[in-house]
Protein backbone atom coordinates (compact mmCIF):
# COMPACT_ATOMS: atom_id res chain seq x y z
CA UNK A 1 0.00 0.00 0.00
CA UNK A 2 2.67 2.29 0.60
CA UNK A 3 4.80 1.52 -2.39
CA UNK A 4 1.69 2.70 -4.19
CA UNK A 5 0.74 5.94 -2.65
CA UNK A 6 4.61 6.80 -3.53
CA UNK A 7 4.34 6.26 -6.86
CA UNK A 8 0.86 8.31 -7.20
CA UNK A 9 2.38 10.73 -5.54
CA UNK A 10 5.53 11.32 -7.34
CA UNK A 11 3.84 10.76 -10.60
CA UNK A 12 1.70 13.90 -9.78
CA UNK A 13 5.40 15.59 -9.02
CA UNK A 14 7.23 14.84 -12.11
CA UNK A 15 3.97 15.82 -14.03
CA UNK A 16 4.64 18.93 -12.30
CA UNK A 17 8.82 19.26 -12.77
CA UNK A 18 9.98 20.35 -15.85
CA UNK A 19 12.92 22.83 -14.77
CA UNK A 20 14.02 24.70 -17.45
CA UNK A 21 17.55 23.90 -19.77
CA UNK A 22 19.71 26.52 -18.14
CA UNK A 23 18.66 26.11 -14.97
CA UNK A 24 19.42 22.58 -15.29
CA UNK A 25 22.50 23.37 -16.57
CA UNK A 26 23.57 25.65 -14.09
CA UNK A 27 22.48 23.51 -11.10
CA UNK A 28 25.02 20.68 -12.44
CA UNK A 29 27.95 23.47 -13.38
CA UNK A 30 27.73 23.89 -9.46
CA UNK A 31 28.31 20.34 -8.41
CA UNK A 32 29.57 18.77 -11.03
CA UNK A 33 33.59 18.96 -10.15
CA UNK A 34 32.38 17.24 -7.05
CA UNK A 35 30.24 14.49 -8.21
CA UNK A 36 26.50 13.29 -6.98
CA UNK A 37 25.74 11.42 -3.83
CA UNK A 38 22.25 9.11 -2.98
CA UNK A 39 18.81 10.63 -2.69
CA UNK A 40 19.24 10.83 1.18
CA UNK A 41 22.44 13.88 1.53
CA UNK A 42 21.37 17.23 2.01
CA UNK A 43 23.19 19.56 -0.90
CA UNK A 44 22.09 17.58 -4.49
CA UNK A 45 21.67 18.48 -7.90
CA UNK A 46 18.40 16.73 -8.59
CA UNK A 47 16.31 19.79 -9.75
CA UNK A 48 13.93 17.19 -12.23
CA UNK A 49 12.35 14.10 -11.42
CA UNK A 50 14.59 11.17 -10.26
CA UNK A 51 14.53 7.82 -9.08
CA UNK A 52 16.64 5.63 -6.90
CA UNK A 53 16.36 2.33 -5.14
CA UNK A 54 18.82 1.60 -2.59
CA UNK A 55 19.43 -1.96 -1.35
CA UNK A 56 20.78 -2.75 1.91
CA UNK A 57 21.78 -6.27 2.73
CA UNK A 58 18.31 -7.73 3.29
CA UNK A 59 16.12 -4.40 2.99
CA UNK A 60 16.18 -1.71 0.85
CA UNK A 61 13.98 1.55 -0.13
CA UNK A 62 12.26 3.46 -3.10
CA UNK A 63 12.89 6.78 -3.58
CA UNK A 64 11.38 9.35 -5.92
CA UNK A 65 12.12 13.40 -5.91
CA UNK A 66 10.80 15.55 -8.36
CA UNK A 67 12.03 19.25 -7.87
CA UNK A 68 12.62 22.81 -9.97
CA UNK A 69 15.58 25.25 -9.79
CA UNK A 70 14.91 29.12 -10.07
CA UNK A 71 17.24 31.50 -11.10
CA UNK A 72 17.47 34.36 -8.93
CA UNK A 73 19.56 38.06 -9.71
CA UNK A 74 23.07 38.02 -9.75
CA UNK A 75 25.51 40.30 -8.03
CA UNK A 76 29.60 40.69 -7.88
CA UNK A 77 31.79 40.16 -4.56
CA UNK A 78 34.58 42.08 -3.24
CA UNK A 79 37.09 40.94 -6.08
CA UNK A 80 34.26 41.82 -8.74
CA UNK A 81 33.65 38.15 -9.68
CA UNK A 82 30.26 37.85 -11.29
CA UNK A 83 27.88 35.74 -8.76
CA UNK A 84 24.91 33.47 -10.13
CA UNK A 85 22.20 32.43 -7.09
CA UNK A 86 19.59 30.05 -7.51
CA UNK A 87 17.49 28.14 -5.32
CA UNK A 88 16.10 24.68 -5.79
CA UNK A 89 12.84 23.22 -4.31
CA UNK A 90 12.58 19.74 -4.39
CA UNK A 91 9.49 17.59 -2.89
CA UNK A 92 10.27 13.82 -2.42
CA UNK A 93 8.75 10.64 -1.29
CA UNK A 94 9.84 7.31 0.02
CA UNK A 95 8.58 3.91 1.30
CA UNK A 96 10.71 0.63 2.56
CA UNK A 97 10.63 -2.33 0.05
CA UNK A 98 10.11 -4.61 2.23
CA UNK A 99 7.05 -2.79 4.97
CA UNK A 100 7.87 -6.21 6.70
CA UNK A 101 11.25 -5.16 7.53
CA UNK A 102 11.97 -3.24 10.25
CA UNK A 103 15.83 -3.31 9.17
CA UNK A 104 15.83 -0.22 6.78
CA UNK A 105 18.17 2.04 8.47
CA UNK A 106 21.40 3.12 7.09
CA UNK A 107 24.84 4.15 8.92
CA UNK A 108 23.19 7.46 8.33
CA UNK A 109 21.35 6.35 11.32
CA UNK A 110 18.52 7.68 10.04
CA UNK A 111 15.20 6.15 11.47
CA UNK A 112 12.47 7.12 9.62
CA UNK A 113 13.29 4.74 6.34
CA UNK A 114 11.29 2.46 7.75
CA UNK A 115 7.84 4.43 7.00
CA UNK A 116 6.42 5.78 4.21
CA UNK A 117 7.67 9.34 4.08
CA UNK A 118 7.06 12.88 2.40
CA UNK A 119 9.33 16.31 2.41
CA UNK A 120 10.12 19.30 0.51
CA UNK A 121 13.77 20.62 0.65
CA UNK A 122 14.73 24.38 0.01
CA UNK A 123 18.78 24.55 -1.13
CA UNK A 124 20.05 27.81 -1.55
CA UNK A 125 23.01 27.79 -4.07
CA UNK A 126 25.46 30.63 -4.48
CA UNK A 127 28.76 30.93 -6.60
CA UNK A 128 31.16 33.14 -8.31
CA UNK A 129 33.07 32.87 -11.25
CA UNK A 130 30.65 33.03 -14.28
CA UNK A 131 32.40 34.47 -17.27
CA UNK A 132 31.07 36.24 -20.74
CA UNK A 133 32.43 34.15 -23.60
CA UNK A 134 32.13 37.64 -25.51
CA UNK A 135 34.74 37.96 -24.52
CA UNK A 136 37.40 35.27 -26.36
CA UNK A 137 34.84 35.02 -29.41
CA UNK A 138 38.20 33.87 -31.47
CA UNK A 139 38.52 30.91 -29.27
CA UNK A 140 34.74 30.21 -28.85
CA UNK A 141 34.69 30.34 -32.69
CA UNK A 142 37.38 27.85 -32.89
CA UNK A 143 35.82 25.44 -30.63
CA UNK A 144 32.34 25.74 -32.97
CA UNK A 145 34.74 24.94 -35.93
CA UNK A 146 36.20 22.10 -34.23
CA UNK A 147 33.01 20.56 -33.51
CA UNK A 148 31.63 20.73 -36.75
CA UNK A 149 34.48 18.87 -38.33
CA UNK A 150 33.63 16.22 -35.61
CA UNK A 151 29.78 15.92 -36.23
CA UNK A 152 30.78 15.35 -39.69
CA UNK A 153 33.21 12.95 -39.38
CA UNK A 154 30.92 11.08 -36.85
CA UNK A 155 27.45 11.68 -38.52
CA UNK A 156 28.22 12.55 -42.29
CA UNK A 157 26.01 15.31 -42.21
CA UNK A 158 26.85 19.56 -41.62
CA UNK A 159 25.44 22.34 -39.82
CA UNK A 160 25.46 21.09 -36.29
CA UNK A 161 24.43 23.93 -33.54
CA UNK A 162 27.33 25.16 -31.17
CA UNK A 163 25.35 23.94 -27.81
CA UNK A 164 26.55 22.57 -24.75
CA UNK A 165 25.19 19.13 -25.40
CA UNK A 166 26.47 18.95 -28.57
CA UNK A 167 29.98 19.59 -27.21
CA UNK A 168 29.31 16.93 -24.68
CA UNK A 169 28.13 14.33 -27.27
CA UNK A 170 30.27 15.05 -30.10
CA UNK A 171 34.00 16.76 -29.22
CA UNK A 172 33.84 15.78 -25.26
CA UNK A 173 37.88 15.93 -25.06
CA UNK A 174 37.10 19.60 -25.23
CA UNK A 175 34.05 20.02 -23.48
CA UNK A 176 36.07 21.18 -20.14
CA UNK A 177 37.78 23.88 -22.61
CA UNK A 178 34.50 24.87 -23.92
CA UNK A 179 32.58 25.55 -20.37
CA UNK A 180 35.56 27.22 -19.24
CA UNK A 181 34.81 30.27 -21.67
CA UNK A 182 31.76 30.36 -19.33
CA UNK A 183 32.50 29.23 -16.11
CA UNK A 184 35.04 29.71 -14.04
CA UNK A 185 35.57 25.86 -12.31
CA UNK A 186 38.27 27.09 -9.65
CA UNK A 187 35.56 29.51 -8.08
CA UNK A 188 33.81 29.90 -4.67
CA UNK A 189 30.89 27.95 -4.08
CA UNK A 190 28.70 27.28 -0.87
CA UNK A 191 24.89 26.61 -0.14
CA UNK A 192 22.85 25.92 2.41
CA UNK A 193 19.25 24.81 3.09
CA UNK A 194 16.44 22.95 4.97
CA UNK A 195 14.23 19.99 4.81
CA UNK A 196 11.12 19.20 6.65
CA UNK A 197 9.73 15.83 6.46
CA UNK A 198 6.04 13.49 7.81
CA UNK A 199 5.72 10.03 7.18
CA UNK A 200 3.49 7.47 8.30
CA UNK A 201 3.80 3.58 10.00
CA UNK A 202 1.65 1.09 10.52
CA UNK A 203 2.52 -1.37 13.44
CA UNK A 204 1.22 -4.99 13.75
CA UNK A 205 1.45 -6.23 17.89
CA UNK A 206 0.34 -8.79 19.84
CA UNK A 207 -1.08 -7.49 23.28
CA UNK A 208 1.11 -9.74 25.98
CA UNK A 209 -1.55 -10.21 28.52
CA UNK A 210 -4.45 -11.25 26.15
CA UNK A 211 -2.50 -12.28 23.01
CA UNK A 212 -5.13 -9.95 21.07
CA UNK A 213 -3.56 -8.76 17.41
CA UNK A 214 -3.83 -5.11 17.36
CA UNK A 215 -3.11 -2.31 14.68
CA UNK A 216 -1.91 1.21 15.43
CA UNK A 217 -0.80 3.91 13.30
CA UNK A 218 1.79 6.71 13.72
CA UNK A 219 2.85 9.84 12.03
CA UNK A 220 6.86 10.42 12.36
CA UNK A 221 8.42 13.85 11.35
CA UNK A 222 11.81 15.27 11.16
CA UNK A 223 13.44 18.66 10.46
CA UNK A 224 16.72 18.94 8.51
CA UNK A 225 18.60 21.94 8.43
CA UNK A 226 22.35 21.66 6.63
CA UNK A 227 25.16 23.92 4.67
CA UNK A 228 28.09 23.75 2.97
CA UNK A 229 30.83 24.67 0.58
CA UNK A 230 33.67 23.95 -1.87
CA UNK A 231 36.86 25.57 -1.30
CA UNK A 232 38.84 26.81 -4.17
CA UNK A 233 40.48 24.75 -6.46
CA UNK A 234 39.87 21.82 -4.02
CA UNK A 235 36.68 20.08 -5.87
CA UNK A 236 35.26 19.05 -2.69
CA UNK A 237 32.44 19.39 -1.35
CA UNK A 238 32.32 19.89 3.11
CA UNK A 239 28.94 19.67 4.41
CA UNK A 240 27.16 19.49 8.00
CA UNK A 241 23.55 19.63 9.19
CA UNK A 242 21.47 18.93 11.96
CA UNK A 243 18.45 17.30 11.94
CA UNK A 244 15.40 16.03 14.95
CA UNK A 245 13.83 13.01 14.10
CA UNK A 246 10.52 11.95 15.80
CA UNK A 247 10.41 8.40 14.99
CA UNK A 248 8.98 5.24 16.29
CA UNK A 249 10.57 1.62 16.88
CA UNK A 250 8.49 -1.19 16.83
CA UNK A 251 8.57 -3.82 19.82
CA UNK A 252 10.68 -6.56 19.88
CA UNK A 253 9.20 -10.05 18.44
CA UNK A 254 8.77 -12.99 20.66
CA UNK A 255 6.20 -15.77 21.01
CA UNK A 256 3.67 -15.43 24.35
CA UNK A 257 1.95 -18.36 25.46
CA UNK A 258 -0.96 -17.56 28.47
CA UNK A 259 -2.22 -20.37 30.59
CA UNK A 260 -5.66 -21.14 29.15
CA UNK A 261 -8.22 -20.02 31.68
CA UNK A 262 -10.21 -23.15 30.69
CA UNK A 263 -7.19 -25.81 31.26
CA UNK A 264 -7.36 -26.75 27.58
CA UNK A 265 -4.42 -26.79 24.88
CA UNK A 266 -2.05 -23.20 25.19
CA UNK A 267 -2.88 -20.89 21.83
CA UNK A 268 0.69 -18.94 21.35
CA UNK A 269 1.34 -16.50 18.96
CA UNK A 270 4.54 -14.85 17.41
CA UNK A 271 5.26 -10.86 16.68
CA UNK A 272 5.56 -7.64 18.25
CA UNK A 273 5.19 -7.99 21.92
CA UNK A 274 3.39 -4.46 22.99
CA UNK A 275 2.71 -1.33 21.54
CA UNK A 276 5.37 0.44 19.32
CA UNK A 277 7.76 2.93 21.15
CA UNK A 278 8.51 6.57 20.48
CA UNK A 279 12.33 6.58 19.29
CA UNK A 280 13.46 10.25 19.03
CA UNK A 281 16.70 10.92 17.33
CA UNK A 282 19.14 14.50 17.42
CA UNK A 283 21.59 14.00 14.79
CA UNK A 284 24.57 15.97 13.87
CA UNK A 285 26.84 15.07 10.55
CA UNK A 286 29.57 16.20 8.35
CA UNK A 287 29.99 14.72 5.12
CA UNK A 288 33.40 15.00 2.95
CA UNK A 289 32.01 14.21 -1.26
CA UNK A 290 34.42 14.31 -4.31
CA UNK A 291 34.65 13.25 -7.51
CA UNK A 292 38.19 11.08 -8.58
CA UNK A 293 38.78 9.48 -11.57
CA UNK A 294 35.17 9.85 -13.42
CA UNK A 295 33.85 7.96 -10.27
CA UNK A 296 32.66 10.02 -6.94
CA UNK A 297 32.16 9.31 -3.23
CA UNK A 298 30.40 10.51 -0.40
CA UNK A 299 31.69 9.73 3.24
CA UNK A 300 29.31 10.75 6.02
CA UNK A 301 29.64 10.62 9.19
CA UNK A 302 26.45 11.02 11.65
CA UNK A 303 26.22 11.16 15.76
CA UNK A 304 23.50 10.60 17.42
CA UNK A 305 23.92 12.50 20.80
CA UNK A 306 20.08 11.07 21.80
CA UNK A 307 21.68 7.25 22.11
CA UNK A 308 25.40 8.32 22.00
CA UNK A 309 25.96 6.14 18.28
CA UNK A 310 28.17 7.30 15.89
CA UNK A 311 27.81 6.03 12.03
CA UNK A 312 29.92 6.34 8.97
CA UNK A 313 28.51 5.60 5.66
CA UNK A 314 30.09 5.46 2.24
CA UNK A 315 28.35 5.05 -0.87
CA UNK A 316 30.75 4.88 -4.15
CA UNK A 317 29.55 5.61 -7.19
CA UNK A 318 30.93 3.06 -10.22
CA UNK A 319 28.32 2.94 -13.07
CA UNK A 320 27.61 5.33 -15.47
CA UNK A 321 25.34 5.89 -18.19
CA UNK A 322 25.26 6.48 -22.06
CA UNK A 323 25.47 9.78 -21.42
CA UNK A 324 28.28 9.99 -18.92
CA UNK A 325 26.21 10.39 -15.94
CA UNK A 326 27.07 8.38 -12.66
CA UNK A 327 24.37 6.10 -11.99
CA UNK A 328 25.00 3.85 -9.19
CA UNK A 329 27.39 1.91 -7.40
CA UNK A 330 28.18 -0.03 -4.31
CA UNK A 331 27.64 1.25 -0.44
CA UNK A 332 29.21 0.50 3.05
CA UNK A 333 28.31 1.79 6.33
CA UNK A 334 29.59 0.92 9.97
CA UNK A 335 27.90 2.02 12.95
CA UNK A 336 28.67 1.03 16.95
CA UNK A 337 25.78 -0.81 17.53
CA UNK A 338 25.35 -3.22 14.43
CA UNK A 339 29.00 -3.08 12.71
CA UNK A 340 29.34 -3.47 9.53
CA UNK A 341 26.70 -2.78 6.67
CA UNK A 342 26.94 -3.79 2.49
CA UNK A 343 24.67 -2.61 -0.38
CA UNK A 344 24.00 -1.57 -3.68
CA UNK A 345 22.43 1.58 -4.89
CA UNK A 346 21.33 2.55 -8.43
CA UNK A 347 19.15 5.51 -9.74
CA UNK A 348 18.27 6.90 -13.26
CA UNK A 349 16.35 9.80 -15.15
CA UNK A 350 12.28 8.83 -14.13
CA UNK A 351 9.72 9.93 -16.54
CA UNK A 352 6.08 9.13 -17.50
CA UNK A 353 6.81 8.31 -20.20
């Protein structure tokens, strides 16, 4: 049931997210010398609609965001670098794959994956460095040149527009040359941003005292607040947040077994024992993301100061796509209290159609 409210939901959302090119464009000019990261960090660069699945050992969850970037006015700091802001809204909804399995949660410590969840995200994104390429026309006019001789020789055919994807697709040994006539990559960037989320969980328990199976429903919620920044030249992204989690653990299983009343045969039964508890959370992270190689990682590393448990997570991005993107790739988390973690991720472009 949940698994299908999510996708109802989220196919409203990416009816409703269709960002435009250049914001697009510019929201991936901020991150990409630093490289994505899975659905669940704070600072992203998922302004459209997206989809992920992330499997952890025996559980996983489904994830779909659907978002739009705005372009806001621009500005120069003190060294008269031009600045471009924009801010990114992104509304996203997830649901455990298994609603069986209370086992969802990641090194992230994060423990509302196991309900079905809803949030919108704010991100504010500021950054210096963008350039005119008025002014080097002979170069940018070389470059066009350049990659018309290479749609030809690839294609057979003339008259190819001068566009960034074009570059990408058809001369990409010079793509970095070509962006760099617009962008400045060795520039200042930071962002910050917040994230409230709701989610509801259903809990199946057996009463101990009259082994009666009872239902009862809960509505967990968390606030995320985070920030961060790339320092020059580095290609590295440092960020930290905070977030409260209001969250609720199910009761441990068992099998209960009350003398019959009537001296007959024992009825057991086996599952919850009690009412689920409220399990609050106050977490506090920093998380170190790069790109190396044409592959990118993402360590994190959470506290949670409500039951003293630190947790490191690590998710390594090795797949790409046709078109170059990363994809998906393998994770590994520790934390103190249940060691060591494994799992795959992958995500792609979602679309109706």
């Amino acid at each position: 049931m949940n698994r299908t409210i999510t996708l109802v939901v989220l196919a409203m959302l990416t009816a409703l997210a269709s960002p435009a090119k250049s914001q697009e464009n510019r929201l991936t000019t901020f991150l990409s010398p630093i490289g994505n990261s899975t659905s669940d960090r704070g600072i992203e660069e998922r302004g459209a609609a997206f989809f992920e699945i992330s499997a952890l050992q025996d559980s996983g969850n489904a994830t779909i965001k659907a978002g739009r970037t705005v372009s806001e006015a621009g500005g120069k700091d003190k060294n008269e670098d031009k600045k471009l802001r924009f801010s990114s809204f992104i509304i996203t909804a997830s649901a455990p794959i298994d609603e069986s399995n209370d086992a969802t949660q990641l090194a992230t410590l994060d423990g509302l994956r196991n309900a079905f969840t809803v949030s919108t995200k704010y991100t504010r994104f500021t950054t210096t460095g963008a350039k005119n390429p008025a002014g080097d026309l002979p170069r940018l006019e070389m470059l066009c040149v350049a990659l018309q001789t290479a749609y030809h020789e690839q294609t057979g055919k003339s008259d190819v527009e001068c566009d960034t994807d074009n570059y990408k697709k058809y001369l990409p040994g010079r793509y970095a040359e070509y962006k760099s006539l617009f962008y400045n990559p060795d520039n200042k960037k930071h962002a910050w941003g917040f994230e409230p989320k709701i989610g509801y969980k259903k809990f199946d328990f057996i009463k101990k005292d009259t082994i009666e199976e009872k239902k009862q429903s809960e509505i967990p919620w968390s606030f995320h607040v985070f920030g961060g920044f790339s320092p020059k030249q580095w290609k590295t992204l440092i960020s930290f947040g905070a977030e409260y989690q209001h969250g609720f653990k199910e009761a441990d299983s068992g099998t209960v077994c009350p003398p019959s009343s009537t001296g007959g045969n024992l009825t057991c039964k086996t599952g919850a024992l009690g009412e689920p508890t409220q399990e609050d959370a106050k977490l506090l992270y920093v998380e170190f993301r790069r790109r190396i190689m044409g592959k990118a990682l993402s360590l994190k590393v959470t506290n949670d100061f409500e039951k003293d448990i630190l947790g490191v997570d690590l998710p390594v991005y090795l797949m790409s796509n046709k078109e170059g993107s990363l994809t998906g790739g393998i994770r590994t988390g520790w934390t103190e209290d249940e060691k060591w973690q494994f799992g795959l991720f992958v995500g792609s472009a979602f679309s109706l159609f």
